[in-house]
Protein backbone atom coordinates (compact mmCIF):
# COMPACT_ATOMS: atom_id res chain seq x y z
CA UNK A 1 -10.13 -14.17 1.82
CA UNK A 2 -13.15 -16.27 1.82
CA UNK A 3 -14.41 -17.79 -1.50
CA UNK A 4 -17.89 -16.52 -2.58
CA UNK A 5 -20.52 -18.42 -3.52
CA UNK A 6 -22.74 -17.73 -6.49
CA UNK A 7 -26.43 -18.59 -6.37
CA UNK A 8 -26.38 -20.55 -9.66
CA UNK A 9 -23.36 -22.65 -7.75
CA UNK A 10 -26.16 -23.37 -5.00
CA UNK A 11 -28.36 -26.88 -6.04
CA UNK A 12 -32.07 -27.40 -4.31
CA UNK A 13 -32.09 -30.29 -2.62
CA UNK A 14 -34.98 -31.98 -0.68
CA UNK A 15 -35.00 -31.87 2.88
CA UNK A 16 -35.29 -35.59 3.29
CA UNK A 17 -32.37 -37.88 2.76
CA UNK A 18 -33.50 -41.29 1.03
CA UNK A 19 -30.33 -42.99 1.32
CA UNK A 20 -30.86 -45.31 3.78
CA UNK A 21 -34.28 -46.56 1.97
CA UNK A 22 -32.22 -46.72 -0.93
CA UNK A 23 -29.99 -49.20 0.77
CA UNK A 24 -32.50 -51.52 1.98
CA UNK A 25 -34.46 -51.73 -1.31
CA UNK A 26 -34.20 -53.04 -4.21
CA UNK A 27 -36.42 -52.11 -7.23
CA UNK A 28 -37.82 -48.85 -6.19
CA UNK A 29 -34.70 -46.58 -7.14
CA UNK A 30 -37.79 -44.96 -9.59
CA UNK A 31 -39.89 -44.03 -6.53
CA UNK A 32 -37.13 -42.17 -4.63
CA UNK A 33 -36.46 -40.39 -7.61
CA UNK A 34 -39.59 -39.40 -8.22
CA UNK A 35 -40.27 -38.41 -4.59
CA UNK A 36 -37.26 -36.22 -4.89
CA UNK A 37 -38.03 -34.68 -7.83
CA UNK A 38 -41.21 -33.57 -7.07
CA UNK A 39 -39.67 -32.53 -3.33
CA UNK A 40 -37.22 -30.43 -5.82
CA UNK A 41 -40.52 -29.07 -7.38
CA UNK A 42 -39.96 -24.78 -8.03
CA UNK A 43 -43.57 -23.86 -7.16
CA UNK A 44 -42.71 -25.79 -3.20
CA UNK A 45 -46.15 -25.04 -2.57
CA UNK A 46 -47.81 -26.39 -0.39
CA UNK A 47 -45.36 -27.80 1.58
CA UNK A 48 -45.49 -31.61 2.37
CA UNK A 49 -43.74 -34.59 4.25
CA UNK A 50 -43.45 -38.72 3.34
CA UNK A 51 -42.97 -40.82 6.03
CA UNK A 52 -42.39 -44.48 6.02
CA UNK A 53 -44.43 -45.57 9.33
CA UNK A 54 -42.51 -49.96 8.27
CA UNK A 55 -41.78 -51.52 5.85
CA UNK A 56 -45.07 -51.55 3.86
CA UNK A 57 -46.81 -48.39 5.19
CA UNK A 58 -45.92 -45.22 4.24
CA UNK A 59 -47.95 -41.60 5.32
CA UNK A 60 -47.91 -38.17 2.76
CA UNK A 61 -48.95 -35.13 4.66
CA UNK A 62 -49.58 -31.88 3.27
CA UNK A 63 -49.71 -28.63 5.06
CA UNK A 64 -53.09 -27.08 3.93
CA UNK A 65 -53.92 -24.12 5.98
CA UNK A 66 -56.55 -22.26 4.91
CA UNK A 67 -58.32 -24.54 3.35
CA UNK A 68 -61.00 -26.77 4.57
CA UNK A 69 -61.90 -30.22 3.72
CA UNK A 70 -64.41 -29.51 0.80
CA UNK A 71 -61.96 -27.28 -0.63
CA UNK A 72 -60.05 -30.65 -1.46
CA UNK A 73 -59.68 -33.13 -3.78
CA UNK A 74 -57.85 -36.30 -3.94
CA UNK A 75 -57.92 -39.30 -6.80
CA UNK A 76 -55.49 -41.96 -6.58
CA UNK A 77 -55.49 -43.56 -10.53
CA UNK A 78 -53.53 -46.25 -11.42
CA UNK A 79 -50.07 -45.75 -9.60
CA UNK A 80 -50.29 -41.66 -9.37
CA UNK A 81 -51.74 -39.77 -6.20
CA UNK A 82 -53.25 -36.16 -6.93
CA UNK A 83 -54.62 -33.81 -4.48
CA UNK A 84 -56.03 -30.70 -5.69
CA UNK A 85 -57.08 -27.65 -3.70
CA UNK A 86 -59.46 -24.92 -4.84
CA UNK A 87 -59.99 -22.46 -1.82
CA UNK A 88 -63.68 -20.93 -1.90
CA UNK A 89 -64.07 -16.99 -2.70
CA UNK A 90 -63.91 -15.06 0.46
CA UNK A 91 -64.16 -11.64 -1.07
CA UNK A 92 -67.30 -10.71 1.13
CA UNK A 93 -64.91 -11.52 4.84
CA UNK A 94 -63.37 -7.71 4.99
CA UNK A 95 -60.65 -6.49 3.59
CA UNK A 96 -56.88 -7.85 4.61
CA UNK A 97 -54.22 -5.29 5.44
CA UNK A 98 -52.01 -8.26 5.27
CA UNK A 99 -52.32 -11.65 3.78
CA UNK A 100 -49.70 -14.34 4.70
CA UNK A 101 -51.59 -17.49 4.28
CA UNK A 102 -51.58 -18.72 1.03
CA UNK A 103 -55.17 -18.55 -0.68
CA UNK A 104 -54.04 -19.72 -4.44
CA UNK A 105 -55.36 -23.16 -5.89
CA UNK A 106 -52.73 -25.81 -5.80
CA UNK A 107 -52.22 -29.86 -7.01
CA UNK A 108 -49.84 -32.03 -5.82
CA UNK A 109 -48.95 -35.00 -7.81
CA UNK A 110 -47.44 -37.97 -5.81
CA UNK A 111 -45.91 -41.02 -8.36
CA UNK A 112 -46.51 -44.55 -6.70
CA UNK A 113 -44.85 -47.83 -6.58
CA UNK A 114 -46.57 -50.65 -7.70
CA UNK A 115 -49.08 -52.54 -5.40
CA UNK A 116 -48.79 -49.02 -3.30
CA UNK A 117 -52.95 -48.62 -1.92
CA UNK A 118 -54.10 -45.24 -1.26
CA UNK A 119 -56.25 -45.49 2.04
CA UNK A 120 -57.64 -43.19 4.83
CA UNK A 121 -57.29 -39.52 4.37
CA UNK A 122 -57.50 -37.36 7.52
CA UNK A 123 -57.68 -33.80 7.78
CA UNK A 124 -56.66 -31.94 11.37
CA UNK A 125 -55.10 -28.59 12.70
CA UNK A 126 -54.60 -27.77 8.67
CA UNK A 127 -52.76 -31.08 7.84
CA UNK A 128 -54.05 -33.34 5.66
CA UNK A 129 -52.72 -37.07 6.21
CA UNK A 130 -53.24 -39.94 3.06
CA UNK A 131 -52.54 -43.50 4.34
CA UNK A 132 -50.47 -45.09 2.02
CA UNK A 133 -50.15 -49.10 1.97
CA UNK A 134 -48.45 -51.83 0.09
CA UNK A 135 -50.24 -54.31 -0.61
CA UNK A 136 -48.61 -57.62 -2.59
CA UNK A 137 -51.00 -59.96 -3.79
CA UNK A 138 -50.51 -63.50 -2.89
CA UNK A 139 -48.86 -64.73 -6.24
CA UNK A 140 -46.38 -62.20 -5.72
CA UNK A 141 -45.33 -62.87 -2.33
CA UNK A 142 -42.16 -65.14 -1.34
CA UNK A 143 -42.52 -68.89 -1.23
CA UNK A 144 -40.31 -71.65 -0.04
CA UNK A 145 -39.44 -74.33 -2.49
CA UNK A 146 -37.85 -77.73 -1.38
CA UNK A 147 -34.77 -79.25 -2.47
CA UNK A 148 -34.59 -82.52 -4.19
CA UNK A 149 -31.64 -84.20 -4.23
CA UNK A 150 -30.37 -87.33 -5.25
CA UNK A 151 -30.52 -89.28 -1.63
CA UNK A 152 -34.33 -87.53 -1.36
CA UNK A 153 -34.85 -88.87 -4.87
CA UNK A 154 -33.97 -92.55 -3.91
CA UNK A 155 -36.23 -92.58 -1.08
CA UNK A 156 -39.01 -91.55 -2.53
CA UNK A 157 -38.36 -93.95 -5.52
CA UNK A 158 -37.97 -96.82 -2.36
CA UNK A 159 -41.11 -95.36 -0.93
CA UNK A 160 -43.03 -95.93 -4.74
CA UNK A 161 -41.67 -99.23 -5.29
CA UNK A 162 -42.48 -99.88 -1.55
CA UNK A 163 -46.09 -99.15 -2.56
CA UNK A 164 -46.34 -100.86 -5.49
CA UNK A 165 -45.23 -104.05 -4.62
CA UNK A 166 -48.52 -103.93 -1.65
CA UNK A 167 -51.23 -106.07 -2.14
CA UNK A 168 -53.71 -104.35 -3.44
């Protein structure tokens, strides 16, 4: 007899996989956690993917149908991305016998990693698309330091004295 399975034995769990991020990373465990927390959101609504285009540029799109462009809102403060929708009263278009697409107000909150930019916005066929770039500032980037050593040391002490003893 098959065993049954009980809703409360059922977890939600986000329909991206950020394992292999997680792998090549190092310092942004808190990002994928928050981007799967708020994938494990209740509410679900509206719907929205994250894709990493390389390694510093990264796209959130959000399926907004229904809504049009003035009906949204988006403010990127400090290292948190909101966009808020507020659909317009269309009580004077008829009367629906049926309504499937979702009319109610909505805002998405996206946590960001440091030095993550919030660019271009672009809003087609009920998507709306938000750039997303990192950008490191200079003092922050990698830099290759040289090795001294103890023969590199002795020639440029040679190289000193070598100078020194020049007439001047």
């Amino acid at each position: 007899m098959p065993e049954l399975l009980h809703l409360e034995d059922l977890e939600m769990r986000p329909n991206f996989d950020f394992t292999p991020y997680r792998r090549s990373t190092v310092g942004f465990d808190r990002l994928f956690n928050l981007l799967e927390a708020g994938a494990r959101e209740e509410d679900g609504y509206p719907p929205f993917d994250i894709q990493r285009i390389d390694d510093d540029n990264f796209r959130v799109t959000i399926a907004v149908a229904g809504f049009k462009p003035e009906d949204i809102e988006i403010v990127a403060h400090q290292n948190l991305l909101s966009v808020t929708g507020k659909r317009a009263d269309d009580a004077d278009k008829g009367e629906y016998l049926h309504r499937g697409i979702a009319a109610r107000a909505f805002e998405r909150r996206f946590q960001l990693a440091d030095f993550i930019e919030v660019g271009n916005a672009n809003f087609e066929h009920g998507l709306l698309s938000i750039e997303l770039t990192r950008v490191v500032p200079e003092a922050m980037k990698p830099r290759r330091i040289e090795i001294f050593g103890a023969a590199s040391n002795n020639k440029r002490l040679g190289e000193e004295k070598e100078k020194a003893a020049e007439p001047a």
